[in-house]
Protein backbone atom coordinates (compact mmCIF):
# COMPACT_ATOMS: atom_id res chain seq x y z
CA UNK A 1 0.80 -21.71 -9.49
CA UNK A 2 0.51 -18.93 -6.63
CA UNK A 3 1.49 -15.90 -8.86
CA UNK A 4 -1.67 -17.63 -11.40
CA UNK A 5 -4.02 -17.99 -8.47
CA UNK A 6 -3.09 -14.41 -7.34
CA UNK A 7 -1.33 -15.63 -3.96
CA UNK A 8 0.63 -12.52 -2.77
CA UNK A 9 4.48 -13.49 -2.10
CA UNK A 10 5.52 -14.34 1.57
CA UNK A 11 7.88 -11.55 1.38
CA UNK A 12 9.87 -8.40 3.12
CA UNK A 13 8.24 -5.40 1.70
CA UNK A 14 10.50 -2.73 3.42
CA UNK A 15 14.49 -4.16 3.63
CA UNK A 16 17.15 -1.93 4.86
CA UNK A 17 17.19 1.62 4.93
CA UNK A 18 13.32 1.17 3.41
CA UNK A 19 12.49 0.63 6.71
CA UNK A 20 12.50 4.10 7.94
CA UNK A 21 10.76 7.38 6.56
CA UNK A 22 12.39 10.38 8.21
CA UNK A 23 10.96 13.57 8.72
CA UNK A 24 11.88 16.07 5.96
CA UNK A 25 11.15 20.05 6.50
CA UNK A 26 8.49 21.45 4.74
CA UNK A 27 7.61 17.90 3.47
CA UNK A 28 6.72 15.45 5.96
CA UNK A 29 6.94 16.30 9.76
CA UNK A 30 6.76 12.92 12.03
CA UNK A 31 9.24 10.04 11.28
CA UNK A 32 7.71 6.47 10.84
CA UNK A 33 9.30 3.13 10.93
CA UNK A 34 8.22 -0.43 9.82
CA UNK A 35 9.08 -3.60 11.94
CA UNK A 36 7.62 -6.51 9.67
CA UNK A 37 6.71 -10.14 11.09
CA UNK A 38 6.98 -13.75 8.79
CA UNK A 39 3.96 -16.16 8.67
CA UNK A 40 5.42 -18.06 11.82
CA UNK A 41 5.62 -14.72 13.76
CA UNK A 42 9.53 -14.28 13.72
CA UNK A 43 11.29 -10.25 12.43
CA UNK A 44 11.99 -10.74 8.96
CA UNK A 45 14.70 -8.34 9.86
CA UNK A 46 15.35 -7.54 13.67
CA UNK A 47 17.10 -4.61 12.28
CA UNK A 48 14.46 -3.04 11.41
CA UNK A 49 13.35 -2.86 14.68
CA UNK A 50 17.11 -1.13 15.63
CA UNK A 51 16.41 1.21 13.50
CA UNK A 52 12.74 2.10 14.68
CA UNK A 53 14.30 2.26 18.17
CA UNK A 54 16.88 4.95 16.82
CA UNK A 55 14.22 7.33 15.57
CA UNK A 56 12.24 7.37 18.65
CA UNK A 57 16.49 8.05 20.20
CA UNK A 58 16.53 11.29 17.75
CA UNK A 59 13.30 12.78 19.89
CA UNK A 60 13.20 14.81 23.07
CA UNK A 61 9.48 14.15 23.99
CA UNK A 62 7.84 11.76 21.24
CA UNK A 63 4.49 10.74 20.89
CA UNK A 64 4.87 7.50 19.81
CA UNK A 65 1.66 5.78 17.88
CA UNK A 66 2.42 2.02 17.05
CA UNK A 67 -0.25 0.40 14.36
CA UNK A 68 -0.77 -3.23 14.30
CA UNK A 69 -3.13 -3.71 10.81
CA UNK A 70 -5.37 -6.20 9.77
CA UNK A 71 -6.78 -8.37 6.84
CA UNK A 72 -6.17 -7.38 3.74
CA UNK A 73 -2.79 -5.42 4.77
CA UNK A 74 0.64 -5.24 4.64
CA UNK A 75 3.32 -3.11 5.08
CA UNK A 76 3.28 -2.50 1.25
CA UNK A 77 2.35 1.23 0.04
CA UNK A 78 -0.49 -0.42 -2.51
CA UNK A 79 -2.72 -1.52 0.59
CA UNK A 80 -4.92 1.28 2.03
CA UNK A 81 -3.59 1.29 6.10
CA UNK A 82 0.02 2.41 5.06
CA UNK A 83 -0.89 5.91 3.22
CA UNK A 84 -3.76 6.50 5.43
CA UNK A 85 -1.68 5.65 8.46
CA UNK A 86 0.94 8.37 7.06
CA UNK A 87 -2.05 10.78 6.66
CA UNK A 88 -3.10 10.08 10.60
CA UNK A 89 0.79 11.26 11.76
CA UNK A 90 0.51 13.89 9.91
CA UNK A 91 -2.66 15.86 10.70
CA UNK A 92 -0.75 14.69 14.70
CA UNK A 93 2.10 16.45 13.49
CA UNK A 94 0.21 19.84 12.44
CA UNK A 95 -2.27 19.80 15.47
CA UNK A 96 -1.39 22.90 17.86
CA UNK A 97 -1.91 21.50 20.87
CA UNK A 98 1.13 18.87 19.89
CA UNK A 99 2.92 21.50 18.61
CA UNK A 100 2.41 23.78 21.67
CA UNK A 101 3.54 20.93 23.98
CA UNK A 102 6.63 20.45 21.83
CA UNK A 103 5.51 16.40 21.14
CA UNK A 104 7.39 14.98 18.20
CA UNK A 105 5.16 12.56 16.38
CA UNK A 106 7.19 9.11 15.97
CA UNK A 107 4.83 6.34 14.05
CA UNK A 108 5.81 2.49 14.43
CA UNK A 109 3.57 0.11 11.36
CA UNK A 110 4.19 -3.05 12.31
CA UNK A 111 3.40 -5.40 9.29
CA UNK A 112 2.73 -9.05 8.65
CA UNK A 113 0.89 -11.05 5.57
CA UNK A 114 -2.58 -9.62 6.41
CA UNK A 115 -3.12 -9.56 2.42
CA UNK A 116 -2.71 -13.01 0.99
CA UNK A 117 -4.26 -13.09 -2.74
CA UNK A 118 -5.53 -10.45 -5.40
CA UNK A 119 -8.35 -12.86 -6.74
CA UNK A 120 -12.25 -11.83 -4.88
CA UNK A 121 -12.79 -15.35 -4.24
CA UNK A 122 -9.56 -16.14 -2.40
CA UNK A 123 -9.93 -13.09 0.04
CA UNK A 124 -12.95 -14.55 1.13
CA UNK A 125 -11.85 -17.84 1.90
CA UNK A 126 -8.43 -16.74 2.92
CA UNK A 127 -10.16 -15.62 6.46
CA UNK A 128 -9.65 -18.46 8.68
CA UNK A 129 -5.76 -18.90 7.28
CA UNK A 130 -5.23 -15.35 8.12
CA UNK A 131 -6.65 -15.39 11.28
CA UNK A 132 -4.68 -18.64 11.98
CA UNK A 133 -1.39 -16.26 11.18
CA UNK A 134 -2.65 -13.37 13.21
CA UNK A 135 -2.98 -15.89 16.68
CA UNK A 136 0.50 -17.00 15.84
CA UNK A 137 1.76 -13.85 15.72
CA UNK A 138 0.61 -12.64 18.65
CA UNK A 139 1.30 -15.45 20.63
CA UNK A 140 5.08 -15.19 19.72
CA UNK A 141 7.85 -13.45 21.73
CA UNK A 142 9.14 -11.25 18.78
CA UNK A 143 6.19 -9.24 18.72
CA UNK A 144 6.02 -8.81 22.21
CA UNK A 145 9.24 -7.62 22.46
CA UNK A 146 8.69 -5.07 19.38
CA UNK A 147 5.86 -3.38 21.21
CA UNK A 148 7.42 -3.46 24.23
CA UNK A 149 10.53 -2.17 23.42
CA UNK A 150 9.50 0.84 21.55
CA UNK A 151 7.54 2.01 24.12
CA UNK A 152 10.62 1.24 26.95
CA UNK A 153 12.59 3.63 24.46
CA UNK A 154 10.12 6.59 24.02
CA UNK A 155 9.45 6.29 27.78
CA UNK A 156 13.21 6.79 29.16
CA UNK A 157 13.32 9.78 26.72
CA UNK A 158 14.16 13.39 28.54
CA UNK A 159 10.39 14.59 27.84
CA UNK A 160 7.05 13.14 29.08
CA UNK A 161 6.79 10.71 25.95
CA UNK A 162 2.78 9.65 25.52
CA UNK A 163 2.51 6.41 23.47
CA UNK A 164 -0.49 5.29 21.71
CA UNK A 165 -1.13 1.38 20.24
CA UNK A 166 -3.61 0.66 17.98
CA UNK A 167 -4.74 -3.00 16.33
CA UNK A 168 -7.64 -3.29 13.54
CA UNK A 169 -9.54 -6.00 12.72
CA UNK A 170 -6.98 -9.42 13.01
CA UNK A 171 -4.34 -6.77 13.81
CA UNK A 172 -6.46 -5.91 17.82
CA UNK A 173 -6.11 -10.34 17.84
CA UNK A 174 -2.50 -9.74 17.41
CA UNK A 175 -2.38 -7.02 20.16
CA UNK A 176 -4.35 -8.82 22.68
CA UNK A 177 -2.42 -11.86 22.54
CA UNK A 178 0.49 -10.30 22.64
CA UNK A 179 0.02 -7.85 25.59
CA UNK A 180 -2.21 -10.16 27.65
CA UNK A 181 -0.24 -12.14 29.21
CA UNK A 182 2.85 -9.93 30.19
CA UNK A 183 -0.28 -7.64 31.75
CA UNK A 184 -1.56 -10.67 33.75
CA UNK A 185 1.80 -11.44 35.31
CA UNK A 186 2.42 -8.00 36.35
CA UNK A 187 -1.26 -7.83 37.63
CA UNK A 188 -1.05 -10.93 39.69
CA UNK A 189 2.27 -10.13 40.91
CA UNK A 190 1.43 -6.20 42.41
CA UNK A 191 3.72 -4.70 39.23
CA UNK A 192 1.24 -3.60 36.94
CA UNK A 193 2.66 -3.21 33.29
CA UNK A 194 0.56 -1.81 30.84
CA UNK A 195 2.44 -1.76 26.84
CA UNK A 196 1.06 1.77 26.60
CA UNK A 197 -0.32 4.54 27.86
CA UNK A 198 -3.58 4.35 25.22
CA UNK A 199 -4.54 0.47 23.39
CA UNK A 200 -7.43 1.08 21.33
CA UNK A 201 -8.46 -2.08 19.24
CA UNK A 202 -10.66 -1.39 16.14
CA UNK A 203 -13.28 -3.31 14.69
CA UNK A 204 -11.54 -6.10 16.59
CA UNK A 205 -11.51 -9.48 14.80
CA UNK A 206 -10.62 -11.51 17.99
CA UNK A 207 -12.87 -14.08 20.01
CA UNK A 208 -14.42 -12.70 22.72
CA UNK A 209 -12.90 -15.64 24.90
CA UNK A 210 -9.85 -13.23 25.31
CA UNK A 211 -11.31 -9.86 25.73
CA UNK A 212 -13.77 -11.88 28.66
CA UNK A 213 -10.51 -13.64 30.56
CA UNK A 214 -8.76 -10.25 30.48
CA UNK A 215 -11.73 -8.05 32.21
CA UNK A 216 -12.33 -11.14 34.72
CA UNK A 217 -9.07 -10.77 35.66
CA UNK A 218 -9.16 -7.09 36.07
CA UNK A 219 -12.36 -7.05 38.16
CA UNK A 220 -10.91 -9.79 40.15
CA UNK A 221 -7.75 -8.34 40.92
CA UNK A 222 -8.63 -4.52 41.00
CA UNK A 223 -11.99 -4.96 42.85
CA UNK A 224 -14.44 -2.51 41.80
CA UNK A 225 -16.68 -1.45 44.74
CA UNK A 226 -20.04 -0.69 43.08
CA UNK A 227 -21.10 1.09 46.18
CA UNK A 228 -18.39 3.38 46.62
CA UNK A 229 -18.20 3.53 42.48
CA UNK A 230 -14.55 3.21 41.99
CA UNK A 231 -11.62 0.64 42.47
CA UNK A 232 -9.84 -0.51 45.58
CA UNK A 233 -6.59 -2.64 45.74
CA UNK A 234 -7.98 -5.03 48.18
CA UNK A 235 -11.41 -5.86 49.63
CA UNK A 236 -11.09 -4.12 52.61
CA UNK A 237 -8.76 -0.84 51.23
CA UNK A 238 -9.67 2.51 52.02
CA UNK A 239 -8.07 3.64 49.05
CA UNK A 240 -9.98 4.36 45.78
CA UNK A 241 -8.79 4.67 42.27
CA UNK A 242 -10.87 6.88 39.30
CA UNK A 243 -13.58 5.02 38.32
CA UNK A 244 -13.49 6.56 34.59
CA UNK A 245 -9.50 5.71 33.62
CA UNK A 246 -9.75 3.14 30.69
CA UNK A 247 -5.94 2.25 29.86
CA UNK A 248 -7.87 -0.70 27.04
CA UNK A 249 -10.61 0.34 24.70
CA UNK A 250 -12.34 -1.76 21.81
CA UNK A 251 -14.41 -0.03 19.85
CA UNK A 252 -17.10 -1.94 16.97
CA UNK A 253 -19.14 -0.63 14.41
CA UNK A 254 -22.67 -1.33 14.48
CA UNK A 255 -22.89 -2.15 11.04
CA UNK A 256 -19.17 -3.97 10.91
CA UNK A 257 -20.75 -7.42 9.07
CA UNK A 258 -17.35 -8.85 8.95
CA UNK A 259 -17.20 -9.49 12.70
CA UNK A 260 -21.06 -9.16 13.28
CA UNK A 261 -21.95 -11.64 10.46
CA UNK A 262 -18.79 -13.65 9.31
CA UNK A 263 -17.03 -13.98 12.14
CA UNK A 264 -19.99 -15.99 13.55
CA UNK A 265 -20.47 -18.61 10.86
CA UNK A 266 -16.96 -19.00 10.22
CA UNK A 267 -16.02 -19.18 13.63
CA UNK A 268 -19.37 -21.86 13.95
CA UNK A 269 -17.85 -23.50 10.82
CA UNK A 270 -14.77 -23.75 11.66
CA UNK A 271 -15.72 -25.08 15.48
CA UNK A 272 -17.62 -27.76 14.75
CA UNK A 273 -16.28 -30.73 16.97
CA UNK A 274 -15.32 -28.47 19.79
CA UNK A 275 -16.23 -28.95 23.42
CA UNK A 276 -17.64 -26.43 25.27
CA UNK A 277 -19.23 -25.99 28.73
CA UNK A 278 -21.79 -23.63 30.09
CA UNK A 279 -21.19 -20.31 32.78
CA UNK A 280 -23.03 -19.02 35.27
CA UNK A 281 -21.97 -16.14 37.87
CA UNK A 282 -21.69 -12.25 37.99
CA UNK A 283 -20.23 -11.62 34.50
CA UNK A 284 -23.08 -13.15 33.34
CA UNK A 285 -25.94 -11.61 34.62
CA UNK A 286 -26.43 -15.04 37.01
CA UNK A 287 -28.22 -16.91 33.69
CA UNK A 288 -26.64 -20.55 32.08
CA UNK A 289 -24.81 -18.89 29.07
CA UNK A 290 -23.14 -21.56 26.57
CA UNK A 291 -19.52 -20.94 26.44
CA UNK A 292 -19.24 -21.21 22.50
CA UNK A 293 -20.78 -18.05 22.65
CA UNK A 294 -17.36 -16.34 23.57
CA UNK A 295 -15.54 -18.26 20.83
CA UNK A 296 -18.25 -17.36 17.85
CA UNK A 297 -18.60 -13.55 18.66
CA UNK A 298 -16.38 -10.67 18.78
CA UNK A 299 -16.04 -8.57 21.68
CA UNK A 300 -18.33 -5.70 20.12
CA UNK A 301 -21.11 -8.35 19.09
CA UNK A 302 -21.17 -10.19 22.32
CA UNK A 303 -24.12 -8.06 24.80
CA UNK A 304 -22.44 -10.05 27.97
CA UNK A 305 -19.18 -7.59 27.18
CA UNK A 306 -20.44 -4.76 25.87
CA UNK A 307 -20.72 -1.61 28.54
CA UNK A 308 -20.80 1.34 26.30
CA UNK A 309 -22.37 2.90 23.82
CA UNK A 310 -21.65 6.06 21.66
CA UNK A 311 -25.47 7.78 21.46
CA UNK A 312 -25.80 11.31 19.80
CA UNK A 313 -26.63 14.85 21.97
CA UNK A 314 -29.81 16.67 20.71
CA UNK A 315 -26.45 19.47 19.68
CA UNK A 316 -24.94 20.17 16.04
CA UNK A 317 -23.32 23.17 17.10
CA UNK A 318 -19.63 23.91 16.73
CA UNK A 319 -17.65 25.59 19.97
CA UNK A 320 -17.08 29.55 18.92
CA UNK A 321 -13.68 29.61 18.13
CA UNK A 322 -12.80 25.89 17.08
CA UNK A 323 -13.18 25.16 13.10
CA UNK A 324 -12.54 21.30 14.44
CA UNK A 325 -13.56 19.00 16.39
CA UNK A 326 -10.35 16.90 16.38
CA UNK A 327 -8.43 20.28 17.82
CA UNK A 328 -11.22 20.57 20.58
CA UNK A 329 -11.51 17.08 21.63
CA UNK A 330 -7.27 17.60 22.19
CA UNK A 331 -7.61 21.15 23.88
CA UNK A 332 -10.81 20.95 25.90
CA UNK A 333 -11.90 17.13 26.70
CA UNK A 334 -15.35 17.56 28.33
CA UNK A 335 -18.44 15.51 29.83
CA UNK A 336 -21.42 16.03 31.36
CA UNK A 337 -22.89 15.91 34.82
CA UNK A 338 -23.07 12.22 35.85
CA UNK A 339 -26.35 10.78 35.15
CA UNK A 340 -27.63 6.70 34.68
CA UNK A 341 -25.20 3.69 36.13
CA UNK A 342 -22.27 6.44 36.29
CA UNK A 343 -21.04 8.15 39.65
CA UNK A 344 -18.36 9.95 37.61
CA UNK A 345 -19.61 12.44 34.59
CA UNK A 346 -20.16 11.26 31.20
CA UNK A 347 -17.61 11.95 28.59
CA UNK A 348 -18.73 13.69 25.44
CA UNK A 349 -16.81 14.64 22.50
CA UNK A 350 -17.09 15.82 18.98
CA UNK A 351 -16.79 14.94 15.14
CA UNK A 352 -17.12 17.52 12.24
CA UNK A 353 -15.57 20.88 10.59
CA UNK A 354 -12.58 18.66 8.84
CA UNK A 355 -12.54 20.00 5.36
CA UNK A 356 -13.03 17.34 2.69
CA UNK A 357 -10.76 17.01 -0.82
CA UNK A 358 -14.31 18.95 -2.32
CA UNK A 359 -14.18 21.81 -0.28
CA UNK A 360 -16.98 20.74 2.05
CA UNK A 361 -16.88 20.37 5.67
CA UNK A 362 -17.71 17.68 7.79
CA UNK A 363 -21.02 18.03 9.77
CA UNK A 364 -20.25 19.49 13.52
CA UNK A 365 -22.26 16.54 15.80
CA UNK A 366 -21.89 15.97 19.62
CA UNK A 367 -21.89 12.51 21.34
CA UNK A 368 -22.09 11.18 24.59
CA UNK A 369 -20.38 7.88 25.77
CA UNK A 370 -22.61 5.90 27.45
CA UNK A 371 -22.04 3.46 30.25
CA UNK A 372 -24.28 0.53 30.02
CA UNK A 373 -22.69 -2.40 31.80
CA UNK A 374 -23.10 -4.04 34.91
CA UNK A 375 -21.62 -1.74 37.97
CA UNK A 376 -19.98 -5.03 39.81
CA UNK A 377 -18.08 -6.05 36.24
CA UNK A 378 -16.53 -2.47 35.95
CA UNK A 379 -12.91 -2.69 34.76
CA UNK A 380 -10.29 0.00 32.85
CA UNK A 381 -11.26 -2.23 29.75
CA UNK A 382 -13.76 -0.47 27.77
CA UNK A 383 -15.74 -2.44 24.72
CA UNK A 384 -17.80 0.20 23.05
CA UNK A 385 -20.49 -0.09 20.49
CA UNK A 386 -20.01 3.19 17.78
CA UNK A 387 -22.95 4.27 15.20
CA UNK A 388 -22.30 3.93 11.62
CA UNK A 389 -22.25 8.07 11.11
CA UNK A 390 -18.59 7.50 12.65
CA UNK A 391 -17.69 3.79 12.04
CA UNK A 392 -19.33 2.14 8.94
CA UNK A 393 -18.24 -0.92 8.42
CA UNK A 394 -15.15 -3.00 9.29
CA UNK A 395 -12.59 -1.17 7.21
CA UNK A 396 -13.15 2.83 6.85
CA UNK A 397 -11.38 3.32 10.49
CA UNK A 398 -9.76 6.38 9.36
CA UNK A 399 -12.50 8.47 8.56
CA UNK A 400 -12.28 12.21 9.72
CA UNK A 401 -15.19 11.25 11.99
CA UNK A 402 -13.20 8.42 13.40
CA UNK A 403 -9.99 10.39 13.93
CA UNK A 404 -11.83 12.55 16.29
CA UNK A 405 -13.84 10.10 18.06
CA UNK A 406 -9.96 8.57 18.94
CA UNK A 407 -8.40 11.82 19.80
CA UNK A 408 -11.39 12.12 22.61
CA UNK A 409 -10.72 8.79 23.96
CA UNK A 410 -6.92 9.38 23.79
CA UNK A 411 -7.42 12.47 25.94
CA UNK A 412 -10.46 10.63 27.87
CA UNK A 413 -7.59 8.21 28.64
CA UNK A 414 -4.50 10.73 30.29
CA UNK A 415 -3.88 14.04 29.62
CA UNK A 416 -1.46 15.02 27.26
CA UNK A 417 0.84 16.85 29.90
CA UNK A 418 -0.38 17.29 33.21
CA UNK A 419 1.12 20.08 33.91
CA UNK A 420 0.12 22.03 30.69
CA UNK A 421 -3.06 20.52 29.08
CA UNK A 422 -6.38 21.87 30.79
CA UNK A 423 -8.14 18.81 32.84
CA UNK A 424 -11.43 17.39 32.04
CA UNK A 425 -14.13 20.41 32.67
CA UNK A 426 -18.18 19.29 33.32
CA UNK A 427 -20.39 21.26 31.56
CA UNK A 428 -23.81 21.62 31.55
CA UNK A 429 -23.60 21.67 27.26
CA UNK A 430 -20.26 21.67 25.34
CA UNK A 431 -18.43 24.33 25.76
CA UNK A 432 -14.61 25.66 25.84
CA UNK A 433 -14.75 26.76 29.58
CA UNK A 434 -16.55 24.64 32.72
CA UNK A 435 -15.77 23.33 36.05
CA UNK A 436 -12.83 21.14 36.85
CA UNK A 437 -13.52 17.25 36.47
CA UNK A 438 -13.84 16.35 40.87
CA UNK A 439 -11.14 13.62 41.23
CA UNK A 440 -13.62 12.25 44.46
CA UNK A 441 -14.53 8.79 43.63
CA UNK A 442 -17.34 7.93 46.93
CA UNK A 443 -20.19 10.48 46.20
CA UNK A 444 -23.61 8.95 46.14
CA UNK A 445 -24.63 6.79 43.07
CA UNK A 446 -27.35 9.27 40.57
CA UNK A 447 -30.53 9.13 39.16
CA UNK A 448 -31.53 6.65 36.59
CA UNK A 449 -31.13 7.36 33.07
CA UNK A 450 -32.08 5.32 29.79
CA UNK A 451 -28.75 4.49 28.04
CA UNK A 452 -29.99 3.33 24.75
CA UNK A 453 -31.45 6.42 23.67
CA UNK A 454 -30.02 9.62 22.81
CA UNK A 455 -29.86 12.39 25.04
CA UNK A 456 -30.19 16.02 25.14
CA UNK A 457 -27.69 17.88 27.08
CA UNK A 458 -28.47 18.64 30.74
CA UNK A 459 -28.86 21.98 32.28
CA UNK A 460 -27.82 24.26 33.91
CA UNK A 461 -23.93 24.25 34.82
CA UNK A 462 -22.65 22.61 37.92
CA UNK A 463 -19.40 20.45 38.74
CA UNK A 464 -19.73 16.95 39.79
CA UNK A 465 -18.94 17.15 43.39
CA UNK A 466 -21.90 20.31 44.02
CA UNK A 467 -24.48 18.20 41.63
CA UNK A 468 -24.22 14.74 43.51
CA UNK A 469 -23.44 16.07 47.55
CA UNK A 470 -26.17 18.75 46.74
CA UNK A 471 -28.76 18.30 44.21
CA UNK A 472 -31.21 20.88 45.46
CA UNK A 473 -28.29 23.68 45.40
CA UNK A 474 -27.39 22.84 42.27
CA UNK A 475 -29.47 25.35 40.23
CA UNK A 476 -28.53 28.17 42.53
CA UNK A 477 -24.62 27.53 42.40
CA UNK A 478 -24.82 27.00 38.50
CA UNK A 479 -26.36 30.41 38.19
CA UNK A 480 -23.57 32.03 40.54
CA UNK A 481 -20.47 29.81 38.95
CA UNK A 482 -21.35 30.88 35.39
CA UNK A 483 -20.43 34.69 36.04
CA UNK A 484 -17.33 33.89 37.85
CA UNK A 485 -13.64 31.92 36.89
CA UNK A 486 -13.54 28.21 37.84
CA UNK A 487 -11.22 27.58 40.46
CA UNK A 488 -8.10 26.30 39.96
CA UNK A 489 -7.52 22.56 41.29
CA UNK A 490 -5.42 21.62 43.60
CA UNK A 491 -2.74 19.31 42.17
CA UNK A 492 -2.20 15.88 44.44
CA UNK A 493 -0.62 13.16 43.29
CA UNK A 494 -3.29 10.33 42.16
CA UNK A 495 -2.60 6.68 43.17
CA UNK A 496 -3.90 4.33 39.86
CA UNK A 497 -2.09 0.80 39.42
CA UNK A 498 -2.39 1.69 35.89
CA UNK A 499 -0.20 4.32 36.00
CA UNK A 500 3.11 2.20 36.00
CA UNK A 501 4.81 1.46 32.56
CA UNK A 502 8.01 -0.19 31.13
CA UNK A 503 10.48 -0.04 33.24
CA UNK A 504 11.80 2.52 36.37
CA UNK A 505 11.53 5.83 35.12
CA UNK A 506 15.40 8.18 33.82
CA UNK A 507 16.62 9.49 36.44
CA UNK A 508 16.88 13.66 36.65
């Protein structure tokens, strides 16, 4: 009766040696496992998860990418997230500033029974089951432990591993749950464990209930100071902590219906009966706001989370030099002078010059991310809205476009080797050579800006520090600084609770 409805088989789709695809010269240069996950949320196989572990063993200095997918997935090669996934490793893989670093790309697809029927009209209503399996997946221990044992592994490796996690659609559900609480524990308890060093969550197909209850906790525990713009470990701490350091990012399309549209009356279906109550208090402006709102809406539908917003710059041009904007994003993160609610610059990246299967090239474009929240509910969780010209829809998340917005916020994020990779520079317009990103966090708040609107980049040249402590000087340094070399910074260590991982780290 299931095969005749079209009911896809509860069943292992990668068993034994399936499980791994080694790297092959010539052919395919990363090595990717598969850890799979039953309807109730246990391994189908925990050796599968043995043998992810022993690729990320065979690596010196891996950069590990995990990828939790969503509806309408599975770890099966006829689904679109596991060839597309391959083709994401791979253009990792050939990228010279990975190569130049020596990283070895490992990918992790963790797979579960996102995909449960063939038939148009059973997708459809399959949503709320699926969703139902997503929750209990992330609530269980196995998947926990998967995640957090592949990045333990590429962490205690000889090199300075850098480990990426990504969840789309149901799949960011099935991160959230699973990460939250081991976060919260080490939070509360002054041991701060973060799963990864980047979690970006896609098109995110999870209640905003949980996205709210994590930043609460954050802003609770690492006490932003919106006068001094930037975090403190206590209320009365002279210490401060980088303001712009997102470890969590959610990015949603504008025009992603599924969570913008059917999320909402499902969810309101599907709720009816439920008790809710109302809220009232900083992280929500101070107004009465019904707390079913947080349990119909996703995080990048709900206006009480969102706090920035991807706008275009008034720029098409490509850097000299660069063909792409996925290599520049990697080898020269940039922003602009800081400008609006931010006392920090604004990051800016690129999309464009990735050469399609015609021949054409993508069109070069500029963007600026935009902070738009409220100062006092700053947190390193980021929930950002994204135009359609680089995330239409809920599904196309692996659009060249899209690839380089998420290579600027991996970089935006940490630095692919301190000691090697080329820090953040401010420019006064994008550009391959600026002034050092100032690591001072208590400079006075700026100007105003609109944040809804796009924005044309600012002139001329200064860094940070010399804009904000000086504004009338600024002109007159920017015209001296462009003729000569920016200064080299001064390396000090940098205190951030969010710099702690898995475990102690190898000894030398």
């Amino acid at each position: 009766m299931l095969a005749a409805a079209g009911c896809l088989p509860n069943k292992e789709y990668r068993p034994g040696a399936a499980a791994v695809e080694a790297k092959t010269p010539g052919t395919r240069d990363y090595d990717l496992g598969y850890v799979e996950f039953d309807e109730q949320g246990d391994f189908w196989d925990r050796d599968q998860l043995a043998r992810a572990v022993g690729l990320i063993k065979q690596t010196q200095k891996p950069l590990l990418v995990i990828y939790v997918h969503g509806w309408q997935n599975n770890a099966s090669d006829k689904t679109n997230d596991v060839p597309q996934f391959h083709e994401v490793l791979a253009k990792l893989a050939r990228t010279e500033r990975i190569r130049k670093l020596d990283y070895q790309v490992v990918g992790v697809y963790l797979g579960w029974r996102g995909k449960q029927a063939y038939d148009p009209f059973l997708k459809i209503v399959s949503f709320p089951n699926r969703k139902g399996a997503a929750a209990r997946i992330g609530s269980s221990n196995t998947i926990t432990e998967a995640i957090f044992r592949l990045v333990y592994e590429a962490r205690h490796r000889p090199g300075r591993a850098r480990t990426i996690l990504i969840g789309h659609s149901f799949g960011a559900l099935v991160v959230e749950r699973a990460v939250e609480q081991a976060m919260t524990g080490g939070l509360l308890t002054g041991n701060p464990v973060v799963p990864a060093d980047f979690i970006l969550l896609v098109n995110s197909a999870a209640e905003s209930i949980y996205a709210k209850e994590m930043r609460d906790m954050m802003v609770s525990t690492l006490r932003f100071s919106p006068s001094r713009h930037c975090y403190q470990d206590s209320d009365d701490s002279s210490d401060c902590f980088l303001k712009d350091e997102p470890r969590i990012i959610s990015v949603t399309s504008e025009t992603d219906r599924a969570t913008g549209v059917a999320f909402p009356v499902g969810a309101t279906l599907f709720g009816v009966g439920k008790l809710y109550r109302s809220y009232s208090g900083p992280e929500t402006g101070g107004t009465q706001v019904d707390q079913r709102l947080f349990f119909t809406h996703t995080p990048g539908h709900n206006s009480l989370l969102l706090d920035h917003r991807i706008v275009p710059l008034d720029m098409t041009a490509p850097v000299a030099g660069e063909p792409r904007a996925f290599e520049e994003n990697l080898e020269y993160p940039q922003a602009l002078p800081a400008s609006g609610a931010d006392a920090q610059a604004t990051p800016i990246f690129a999309t464009g010059g990735e050469e399609l299967s015609n021949g054409e090239k993508t069109p070069w474009n500029w963007w600026r991310l935009n902070y738009t929240g409220n100062p006092s509910q700053r947190s390193p969780f980021w929930i950002v809205q994204v135009p359609k010209e680089i995330l239409n829809g809920h599904g196309d998340i692996f659009n060249p476009n899209a690839i380089d917005m998420m290579a600027a916020l991996f970089r935006l994020s940490n630095l692919l080797d301190g000691k090697d990779a080329p820090p953040i520079q401010i420019n006064s317009k994008p550009g391959a050579v600026g002034q050092p990103l100032a690591e001072a966090a208590t400079l006075a708040a700026p100007g105003p800006l609109p944040n809804n609107k796009a924005v044309t980049a600012l002139t001329p040249a200064t860094s940070l520090a010399t804009a904000q402590a000086a504004p009338s000087a600024a002109l007159a340094h920017a015209a001296s600084s462009s003729a000569r070399r920016p200064r080299e910074r001064k390396k000090r260590p940098r205190k951030s609770v969010y710099l702690h991982l898995v475990g102690p780290a190898p000894a030398k």
